[in-house]
C-alpha atoms as a PDB file:
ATOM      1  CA  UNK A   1     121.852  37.823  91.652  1.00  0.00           C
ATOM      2  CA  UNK A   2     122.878  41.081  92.858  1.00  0.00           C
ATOM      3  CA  UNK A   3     126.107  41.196  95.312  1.00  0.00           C
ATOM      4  CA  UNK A   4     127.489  43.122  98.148  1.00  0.00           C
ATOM      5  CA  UNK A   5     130.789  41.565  99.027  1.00  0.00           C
ATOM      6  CA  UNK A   6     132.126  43.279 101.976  1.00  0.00           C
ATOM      7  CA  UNK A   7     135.244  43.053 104.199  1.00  0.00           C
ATOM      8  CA  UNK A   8     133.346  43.324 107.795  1.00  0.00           C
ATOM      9  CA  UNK A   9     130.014  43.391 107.462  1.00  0.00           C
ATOM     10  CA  UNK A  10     127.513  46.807 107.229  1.00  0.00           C
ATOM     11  CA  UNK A  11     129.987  48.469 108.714  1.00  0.00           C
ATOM     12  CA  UNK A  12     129.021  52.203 108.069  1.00  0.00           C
ATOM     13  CA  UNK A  13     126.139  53.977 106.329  1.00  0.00           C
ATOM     14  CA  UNK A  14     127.522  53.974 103.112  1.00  0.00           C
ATOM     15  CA  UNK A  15     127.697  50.189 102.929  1.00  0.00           C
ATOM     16  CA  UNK A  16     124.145  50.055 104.528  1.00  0.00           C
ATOM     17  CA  UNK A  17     122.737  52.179 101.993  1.00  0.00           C
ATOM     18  CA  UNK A  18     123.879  50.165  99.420  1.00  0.00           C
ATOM     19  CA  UNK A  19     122.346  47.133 101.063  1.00  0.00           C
ATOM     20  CA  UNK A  20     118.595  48.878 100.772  1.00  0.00           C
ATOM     21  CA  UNK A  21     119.250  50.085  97.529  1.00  0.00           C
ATOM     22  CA  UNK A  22     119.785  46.300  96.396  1.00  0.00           C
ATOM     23  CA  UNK A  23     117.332  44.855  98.470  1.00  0.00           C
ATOM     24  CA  UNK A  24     114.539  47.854  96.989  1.00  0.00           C
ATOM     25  CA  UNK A  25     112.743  48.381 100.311  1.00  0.00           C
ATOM     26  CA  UNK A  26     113.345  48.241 104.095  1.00  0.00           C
ATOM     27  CA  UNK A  27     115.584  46.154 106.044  1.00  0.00           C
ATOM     28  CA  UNK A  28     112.823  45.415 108.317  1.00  0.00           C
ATOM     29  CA  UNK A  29     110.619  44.377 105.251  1.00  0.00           C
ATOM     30  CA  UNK A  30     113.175  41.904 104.066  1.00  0.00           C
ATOM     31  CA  UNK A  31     113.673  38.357 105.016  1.00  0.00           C
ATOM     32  CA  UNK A  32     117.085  36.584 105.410  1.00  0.00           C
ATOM     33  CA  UNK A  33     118.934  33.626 105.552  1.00  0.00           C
ATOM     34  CA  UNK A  34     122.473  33.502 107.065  1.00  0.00           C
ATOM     35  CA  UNK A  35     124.930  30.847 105.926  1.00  0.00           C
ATOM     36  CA  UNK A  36     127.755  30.136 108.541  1.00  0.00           C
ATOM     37  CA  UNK A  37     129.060  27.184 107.261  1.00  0.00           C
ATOM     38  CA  UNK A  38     132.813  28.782 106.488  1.00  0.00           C
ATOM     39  CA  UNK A  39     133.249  30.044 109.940  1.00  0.00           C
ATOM     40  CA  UNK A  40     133.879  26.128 110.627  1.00  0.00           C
ATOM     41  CA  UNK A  41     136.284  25.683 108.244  1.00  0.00           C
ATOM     42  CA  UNK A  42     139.407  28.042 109.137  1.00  0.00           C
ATOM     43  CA  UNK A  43     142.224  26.739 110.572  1.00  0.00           C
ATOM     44  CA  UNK A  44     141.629  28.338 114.374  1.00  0.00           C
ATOM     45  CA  UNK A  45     137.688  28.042 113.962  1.00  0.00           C
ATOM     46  CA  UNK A  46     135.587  27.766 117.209  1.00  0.00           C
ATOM     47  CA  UNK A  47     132.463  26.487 117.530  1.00  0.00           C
ATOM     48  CA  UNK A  48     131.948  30.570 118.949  1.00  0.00           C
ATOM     49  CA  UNK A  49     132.409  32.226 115.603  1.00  0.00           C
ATOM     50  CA  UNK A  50     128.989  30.924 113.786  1.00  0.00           C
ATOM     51  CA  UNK A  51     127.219  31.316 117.076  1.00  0.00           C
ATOM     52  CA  UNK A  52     128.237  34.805 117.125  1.00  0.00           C
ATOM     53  CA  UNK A  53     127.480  35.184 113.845  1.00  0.00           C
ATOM     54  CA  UNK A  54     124.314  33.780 113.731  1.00  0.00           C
ATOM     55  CA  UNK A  55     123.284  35.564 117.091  1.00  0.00           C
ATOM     56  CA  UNK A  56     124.285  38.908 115.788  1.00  0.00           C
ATOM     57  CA  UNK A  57     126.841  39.256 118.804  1.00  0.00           C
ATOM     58  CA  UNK A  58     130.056  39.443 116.406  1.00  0.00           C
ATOM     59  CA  UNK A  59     131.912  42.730 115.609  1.00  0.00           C
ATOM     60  CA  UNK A  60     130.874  42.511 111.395  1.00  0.00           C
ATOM     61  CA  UNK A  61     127.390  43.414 111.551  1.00  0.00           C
ATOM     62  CA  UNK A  62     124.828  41.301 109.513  1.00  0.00           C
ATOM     63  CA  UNK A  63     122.356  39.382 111.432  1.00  0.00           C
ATOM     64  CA  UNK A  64     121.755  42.206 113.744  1.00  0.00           C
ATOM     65  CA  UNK A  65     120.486  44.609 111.156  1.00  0.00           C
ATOM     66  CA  UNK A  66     116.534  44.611 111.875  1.00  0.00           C
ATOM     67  CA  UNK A  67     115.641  42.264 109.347  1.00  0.00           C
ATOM     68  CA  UNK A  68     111.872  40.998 109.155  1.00  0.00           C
ATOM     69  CA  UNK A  69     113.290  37.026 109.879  1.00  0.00           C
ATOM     70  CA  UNK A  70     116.479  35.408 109.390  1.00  0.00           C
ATOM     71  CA  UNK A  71     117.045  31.805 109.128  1.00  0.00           C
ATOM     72  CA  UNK A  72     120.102  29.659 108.893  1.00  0.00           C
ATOM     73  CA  UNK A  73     120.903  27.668 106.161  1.00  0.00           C
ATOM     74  CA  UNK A  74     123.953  25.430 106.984  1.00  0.00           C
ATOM     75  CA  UNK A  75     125.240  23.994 104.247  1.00  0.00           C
ATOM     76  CA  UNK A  76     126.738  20.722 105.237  1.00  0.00           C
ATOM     77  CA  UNK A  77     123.134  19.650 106.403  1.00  0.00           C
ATOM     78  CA  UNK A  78     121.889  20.078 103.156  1.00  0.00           C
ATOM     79  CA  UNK A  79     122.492  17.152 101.697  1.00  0.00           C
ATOM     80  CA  UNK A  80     120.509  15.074 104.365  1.00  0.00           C
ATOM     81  CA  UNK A  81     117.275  17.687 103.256  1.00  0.00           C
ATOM     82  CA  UNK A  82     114.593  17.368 100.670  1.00  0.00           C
ATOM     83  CA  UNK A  83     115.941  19.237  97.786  1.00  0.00           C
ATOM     84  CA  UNK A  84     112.822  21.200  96.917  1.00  0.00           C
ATOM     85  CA  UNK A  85     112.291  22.069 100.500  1.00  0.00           C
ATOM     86  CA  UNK A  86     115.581  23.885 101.114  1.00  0.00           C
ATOM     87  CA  UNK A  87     115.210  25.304  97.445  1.00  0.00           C
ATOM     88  CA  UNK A  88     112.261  26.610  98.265  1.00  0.00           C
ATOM     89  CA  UNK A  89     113.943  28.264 101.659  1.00  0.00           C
ATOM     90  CA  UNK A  90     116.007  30.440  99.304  1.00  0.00           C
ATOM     91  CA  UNK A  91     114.235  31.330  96.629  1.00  0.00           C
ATOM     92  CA  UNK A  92     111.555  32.810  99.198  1.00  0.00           C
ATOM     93  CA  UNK A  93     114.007  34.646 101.020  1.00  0.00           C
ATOM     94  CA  UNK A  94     115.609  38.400  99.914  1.00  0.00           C
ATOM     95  CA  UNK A  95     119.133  38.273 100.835  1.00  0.00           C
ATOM     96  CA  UNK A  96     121.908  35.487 101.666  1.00  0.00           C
ATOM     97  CA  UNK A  97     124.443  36.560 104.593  1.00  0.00           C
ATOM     98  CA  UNK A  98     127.378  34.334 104.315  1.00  0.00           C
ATOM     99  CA  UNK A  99     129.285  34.232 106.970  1.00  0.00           C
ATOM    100  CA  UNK A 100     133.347  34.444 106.560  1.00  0.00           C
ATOM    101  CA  UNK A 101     136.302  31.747 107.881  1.00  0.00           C
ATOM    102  CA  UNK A 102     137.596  30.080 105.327  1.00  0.00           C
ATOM    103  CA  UNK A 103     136.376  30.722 101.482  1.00  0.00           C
ATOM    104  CA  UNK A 104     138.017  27.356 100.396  1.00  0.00           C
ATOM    105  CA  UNK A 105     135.615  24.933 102.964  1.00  0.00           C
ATOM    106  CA  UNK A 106     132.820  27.368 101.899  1.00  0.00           C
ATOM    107  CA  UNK A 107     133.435  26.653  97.905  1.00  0.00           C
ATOM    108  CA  UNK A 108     133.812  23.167  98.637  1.00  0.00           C
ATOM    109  CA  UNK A 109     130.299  23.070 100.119  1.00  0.00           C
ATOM    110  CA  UNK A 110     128.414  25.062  98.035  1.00  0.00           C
ATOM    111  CA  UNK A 111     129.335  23.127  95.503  1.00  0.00           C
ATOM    112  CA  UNK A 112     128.322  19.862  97.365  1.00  0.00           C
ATOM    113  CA  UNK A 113     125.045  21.180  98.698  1.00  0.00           C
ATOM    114  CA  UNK A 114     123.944  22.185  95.284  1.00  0.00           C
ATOM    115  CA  UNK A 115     123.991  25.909  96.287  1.00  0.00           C
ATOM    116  CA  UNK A 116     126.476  26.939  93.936  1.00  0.00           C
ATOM    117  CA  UNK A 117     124.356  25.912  91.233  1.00  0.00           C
ATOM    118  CA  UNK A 118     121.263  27.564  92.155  1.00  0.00           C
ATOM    119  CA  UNK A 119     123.040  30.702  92.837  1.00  0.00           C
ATOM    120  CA  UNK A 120     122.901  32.132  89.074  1.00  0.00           C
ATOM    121  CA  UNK A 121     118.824  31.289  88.741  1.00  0.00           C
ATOM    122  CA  UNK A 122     118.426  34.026  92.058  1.00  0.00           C
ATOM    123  CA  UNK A 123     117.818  36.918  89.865  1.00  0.00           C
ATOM    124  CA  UNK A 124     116.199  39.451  92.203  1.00  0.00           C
ATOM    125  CA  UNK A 125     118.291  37.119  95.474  1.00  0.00           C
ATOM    126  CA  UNK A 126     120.827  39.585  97.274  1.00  0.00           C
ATOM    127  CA  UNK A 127     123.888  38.297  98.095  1.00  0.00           C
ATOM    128  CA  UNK A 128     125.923  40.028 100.712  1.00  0.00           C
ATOM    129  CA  UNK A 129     129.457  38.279 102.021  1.00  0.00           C
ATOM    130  CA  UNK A 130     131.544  38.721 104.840  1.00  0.00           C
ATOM    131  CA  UNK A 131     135.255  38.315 104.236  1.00  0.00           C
ATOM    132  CA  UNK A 132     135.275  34.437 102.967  1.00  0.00           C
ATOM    133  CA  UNK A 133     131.656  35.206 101.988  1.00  0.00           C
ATOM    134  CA  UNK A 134     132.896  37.491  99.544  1.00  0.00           C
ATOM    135  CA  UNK A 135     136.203  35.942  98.171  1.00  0.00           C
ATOM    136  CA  UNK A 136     134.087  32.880  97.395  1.00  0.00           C
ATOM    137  CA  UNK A 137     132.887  34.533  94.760  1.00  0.00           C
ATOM    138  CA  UNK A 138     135.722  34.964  93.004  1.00  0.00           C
ATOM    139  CA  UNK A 139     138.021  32.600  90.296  1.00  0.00           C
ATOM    140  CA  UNK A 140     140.543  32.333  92.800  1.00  0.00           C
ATOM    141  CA  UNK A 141     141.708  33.629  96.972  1.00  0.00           C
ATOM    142  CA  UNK A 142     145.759  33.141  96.088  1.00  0.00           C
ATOM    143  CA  UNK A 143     147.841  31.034  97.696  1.00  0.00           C
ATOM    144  CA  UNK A 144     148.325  33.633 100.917  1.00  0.00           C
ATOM    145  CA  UNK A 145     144.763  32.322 101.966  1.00  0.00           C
ATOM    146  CA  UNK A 146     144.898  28.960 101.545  1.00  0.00           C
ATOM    147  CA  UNK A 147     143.878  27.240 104.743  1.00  0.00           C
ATOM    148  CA  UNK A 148     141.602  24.116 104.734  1.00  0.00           C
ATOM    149  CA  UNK A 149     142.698  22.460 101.273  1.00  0.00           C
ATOM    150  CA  UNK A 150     139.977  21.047  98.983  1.00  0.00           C
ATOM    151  CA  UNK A 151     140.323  17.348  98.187  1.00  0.00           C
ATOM    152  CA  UNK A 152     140.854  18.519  94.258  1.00  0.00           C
ATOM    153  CA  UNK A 153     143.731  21.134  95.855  1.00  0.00           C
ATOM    154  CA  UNK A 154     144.610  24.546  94.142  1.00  0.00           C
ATOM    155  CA  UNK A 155     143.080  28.018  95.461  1.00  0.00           C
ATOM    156  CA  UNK A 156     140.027  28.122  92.804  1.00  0.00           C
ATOM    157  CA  UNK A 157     136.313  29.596  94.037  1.00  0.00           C
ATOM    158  CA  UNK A 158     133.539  29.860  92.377  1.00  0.00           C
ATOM    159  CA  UNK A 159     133.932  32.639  89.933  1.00  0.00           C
ATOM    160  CA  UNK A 160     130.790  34.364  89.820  1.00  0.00           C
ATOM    161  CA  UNK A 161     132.919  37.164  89.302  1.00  0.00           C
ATOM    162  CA  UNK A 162     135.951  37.969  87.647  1.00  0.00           C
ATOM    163  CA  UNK A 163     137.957  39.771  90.286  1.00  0.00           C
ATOM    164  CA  UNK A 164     139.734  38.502  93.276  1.00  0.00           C
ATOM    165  CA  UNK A 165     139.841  40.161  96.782  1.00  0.00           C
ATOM    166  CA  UNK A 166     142.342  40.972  99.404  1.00  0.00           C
ATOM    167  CA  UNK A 167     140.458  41.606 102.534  1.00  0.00           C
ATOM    168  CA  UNK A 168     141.151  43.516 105.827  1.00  0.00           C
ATOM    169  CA  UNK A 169     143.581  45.712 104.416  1.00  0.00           C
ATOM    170  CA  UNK A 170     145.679  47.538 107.532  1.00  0.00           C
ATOM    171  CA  UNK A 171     143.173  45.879 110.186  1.00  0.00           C
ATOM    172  CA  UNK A 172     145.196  45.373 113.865  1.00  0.00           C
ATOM    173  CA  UNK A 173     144.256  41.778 113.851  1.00  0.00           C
ATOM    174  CA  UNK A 174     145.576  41.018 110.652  1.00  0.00           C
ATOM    175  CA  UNK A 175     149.012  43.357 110.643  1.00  0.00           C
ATOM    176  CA  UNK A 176     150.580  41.022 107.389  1.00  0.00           C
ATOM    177  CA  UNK A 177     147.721  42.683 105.332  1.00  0.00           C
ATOM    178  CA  UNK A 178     149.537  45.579 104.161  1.00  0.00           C
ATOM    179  CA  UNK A 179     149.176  47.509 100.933  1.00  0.00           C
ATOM    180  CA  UNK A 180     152.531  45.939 100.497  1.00  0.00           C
ATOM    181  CA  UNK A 181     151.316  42.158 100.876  1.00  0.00           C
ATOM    182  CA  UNK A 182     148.370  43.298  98.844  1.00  0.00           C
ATOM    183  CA  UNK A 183     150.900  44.400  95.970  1.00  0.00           C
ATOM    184  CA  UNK A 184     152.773  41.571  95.563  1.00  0.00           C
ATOM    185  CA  UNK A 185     149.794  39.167  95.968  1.00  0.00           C
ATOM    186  CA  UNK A 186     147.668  40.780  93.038  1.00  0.00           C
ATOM    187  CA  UNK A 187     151.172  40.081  91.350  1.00  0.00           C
ATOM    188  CA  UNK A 188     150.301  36.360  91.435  1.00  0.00           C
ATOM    189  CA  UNK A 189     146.455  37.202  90.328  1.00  0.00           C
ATOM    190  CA  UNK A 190     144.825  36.445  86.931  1.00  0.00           C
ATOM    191  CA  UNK A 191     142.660  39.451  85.765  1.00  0.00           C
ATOM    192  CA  UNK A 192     141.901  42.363  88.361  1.00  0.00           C
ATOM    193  CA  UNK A 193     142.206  42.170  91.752  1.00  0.00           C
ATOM    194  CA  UNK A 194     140.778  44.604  94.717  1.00  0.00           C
ATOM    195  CA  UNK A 195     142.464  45.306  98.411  1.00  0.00           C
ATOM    196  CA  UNK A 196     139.854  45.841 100.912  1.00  0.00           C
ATOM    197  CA  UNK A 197     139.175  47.071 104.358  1.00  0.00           C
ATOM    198  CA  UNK A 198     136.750  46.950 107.111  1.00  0.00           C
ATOM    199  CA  UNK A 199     134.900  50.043 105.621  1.00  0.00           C
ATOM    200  CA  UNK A 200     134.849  48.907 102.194  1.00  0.00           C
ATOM    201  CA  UNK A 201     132.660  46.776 100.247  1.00  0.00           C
ATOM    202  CA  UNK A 202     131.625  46.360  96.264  1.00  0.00           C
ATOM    203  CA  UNK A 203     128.663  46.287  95.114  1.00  0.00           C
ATOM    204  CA  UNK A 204     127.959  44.258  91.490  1.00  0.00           C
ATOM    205  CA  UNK A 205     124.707  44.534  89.946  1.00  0.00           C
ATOM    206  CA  UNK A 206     124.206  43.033  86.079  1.00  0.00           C
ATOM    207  CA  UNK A 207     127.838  42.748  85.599  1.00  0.00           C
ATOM    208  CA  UNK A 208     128.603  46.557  86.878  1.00  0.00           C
ATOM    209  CA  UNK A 209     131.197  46.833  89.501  1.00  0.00           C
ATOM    210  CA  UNK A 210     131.115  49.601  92.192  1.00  0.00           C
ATOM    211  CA  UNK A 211     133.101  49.960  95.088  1.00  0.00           C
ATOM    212  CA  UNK A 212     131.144  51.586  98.099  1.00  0.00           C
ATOM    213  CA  UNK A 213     133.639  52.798 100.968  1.00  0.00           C
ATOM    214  CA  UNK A 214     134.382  55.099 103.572  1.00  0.00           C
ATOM    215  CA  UNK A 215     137.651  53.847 103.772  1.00  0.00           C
ATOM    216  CA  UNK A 216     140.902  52.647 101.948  1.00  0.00           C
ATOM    217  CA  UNK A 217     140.786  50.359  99.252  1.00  0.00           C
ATOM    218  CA  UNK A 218     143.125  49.895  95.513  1.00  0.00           C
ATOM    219  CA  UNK A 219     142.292  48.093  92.520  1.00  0.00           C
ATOM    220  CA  UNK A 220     145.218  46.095  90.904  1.00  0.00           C
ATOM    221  CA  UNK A 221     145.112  45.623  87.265  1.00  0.00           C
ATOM    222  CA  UNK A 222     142.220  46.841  84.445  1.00  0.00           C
ATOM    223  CA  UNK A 223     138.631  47.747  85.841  1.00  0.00           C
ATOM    224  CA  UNK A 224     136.496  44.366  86.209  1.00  0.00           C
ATOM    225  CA  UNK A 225     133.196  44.142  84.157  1.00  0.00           C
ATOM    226  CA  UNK A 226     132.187  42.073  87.486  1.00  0.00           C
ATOM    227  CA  UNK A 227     130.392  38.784  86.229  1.00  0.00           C
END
């Protein structure tokens, strides 16, 4: 699987670039599904924040990009589906837009939809994440984004990666993101850790970690060798 785990979305033509370089053709020749499953799962979650995701009317742009089709794939109704039929959904389909909230609800439910475990077997799948999108993908968020607790507890994702992410670095809605915070929470970290913002994302391909910004980011900690 090849990932693009931004902060905000495409937010600039850097990140976007990066995007058709991973998909290997056209935006509007590629197919998507968007997963917006952990924009339910935050602590002051609307019912709003997937609709605007899914609609393409939020300010982190990833539905709205002039794909060829996008679906949704929620992934608490999984469960209640055919197993080969939604399998088949996203193996057909180019690139996965997750959707961010809270990366804790969205671990817990890849994990019980069976998701996580098709995830490695996408080899040419792209994977792009939007704030909890992206920090899913890590071995763990920190306790300073703990929200909806997991029934087994602790801050562990998925680790697809081995690197952790601080997201929305210096953004006005978030003003206890600091470089500061950021510092003393990669303190806490096992292994590297990046700080993000809105015009940053990274880019892994085959285990080789690049971050793609037109913005401010730091890495905490020795280079990752991604997953």
């Amino acid at each position: 699987m090849k990932l693009l785990l931004t902060d905000s979305g495409i937010k600039n033509a850097s990140i976007q670039c990066a995007l058709v370089e991973l998909l290997d053709k056209p935006i509007a020749e590629s197919n998507a599904l968007c997963v917006p499953t952990a924009g339910y799962g935050a602590p002051d979650a609307d019912p709003g924040g997937p609709w605007r995701f899914i609609s393409g009317r939020s300010s982190n742009p990833m539905t709205e990009l002039g794909w060829r089709s996008v679906g949704v794939l929620e992934l608490t109704a999984l469960p209640s589906i055919d197993k080969d039929t939604w399998v088949s959904w996203v193996r057909e389909t180019d690139v996965l837009l997750v959707n961010g909230g809270d990366a804790l609800y969205l671990s817990h439910w890849m994990r019980e939809s069976g998701l996580a475990e098709l995830l490695p077997t996408l080899v040419n799948t792209v994977y792009v994440g939007l704030s909890a999108g992206s920090m899913v993908m890590t071995p763990r968020i920190g306790d300073d984004f703990v929200g909806w607790k997991p029934p087994t507890g602790g801050d562990r994702t998925l680790g697809v990666v081995d690197f952790s992410i601080f997201p929305h670095l210096d953004h006005p809605a978030c003003p206890e993101n600091t470089m500061a915070a950021a510092e003393q929470w990669a303190a806490g970290m096992t292994g590297p850790a990046y700080a993000i913002d809105e015009q940053t994302a990274i880019k892994v391909v085959n285990g080789v970690v690049e971050v793609v910004s037109e913005g401010r980011w730091r890495l905490f900690g020795t280079p990752s060798t991604g997953s």
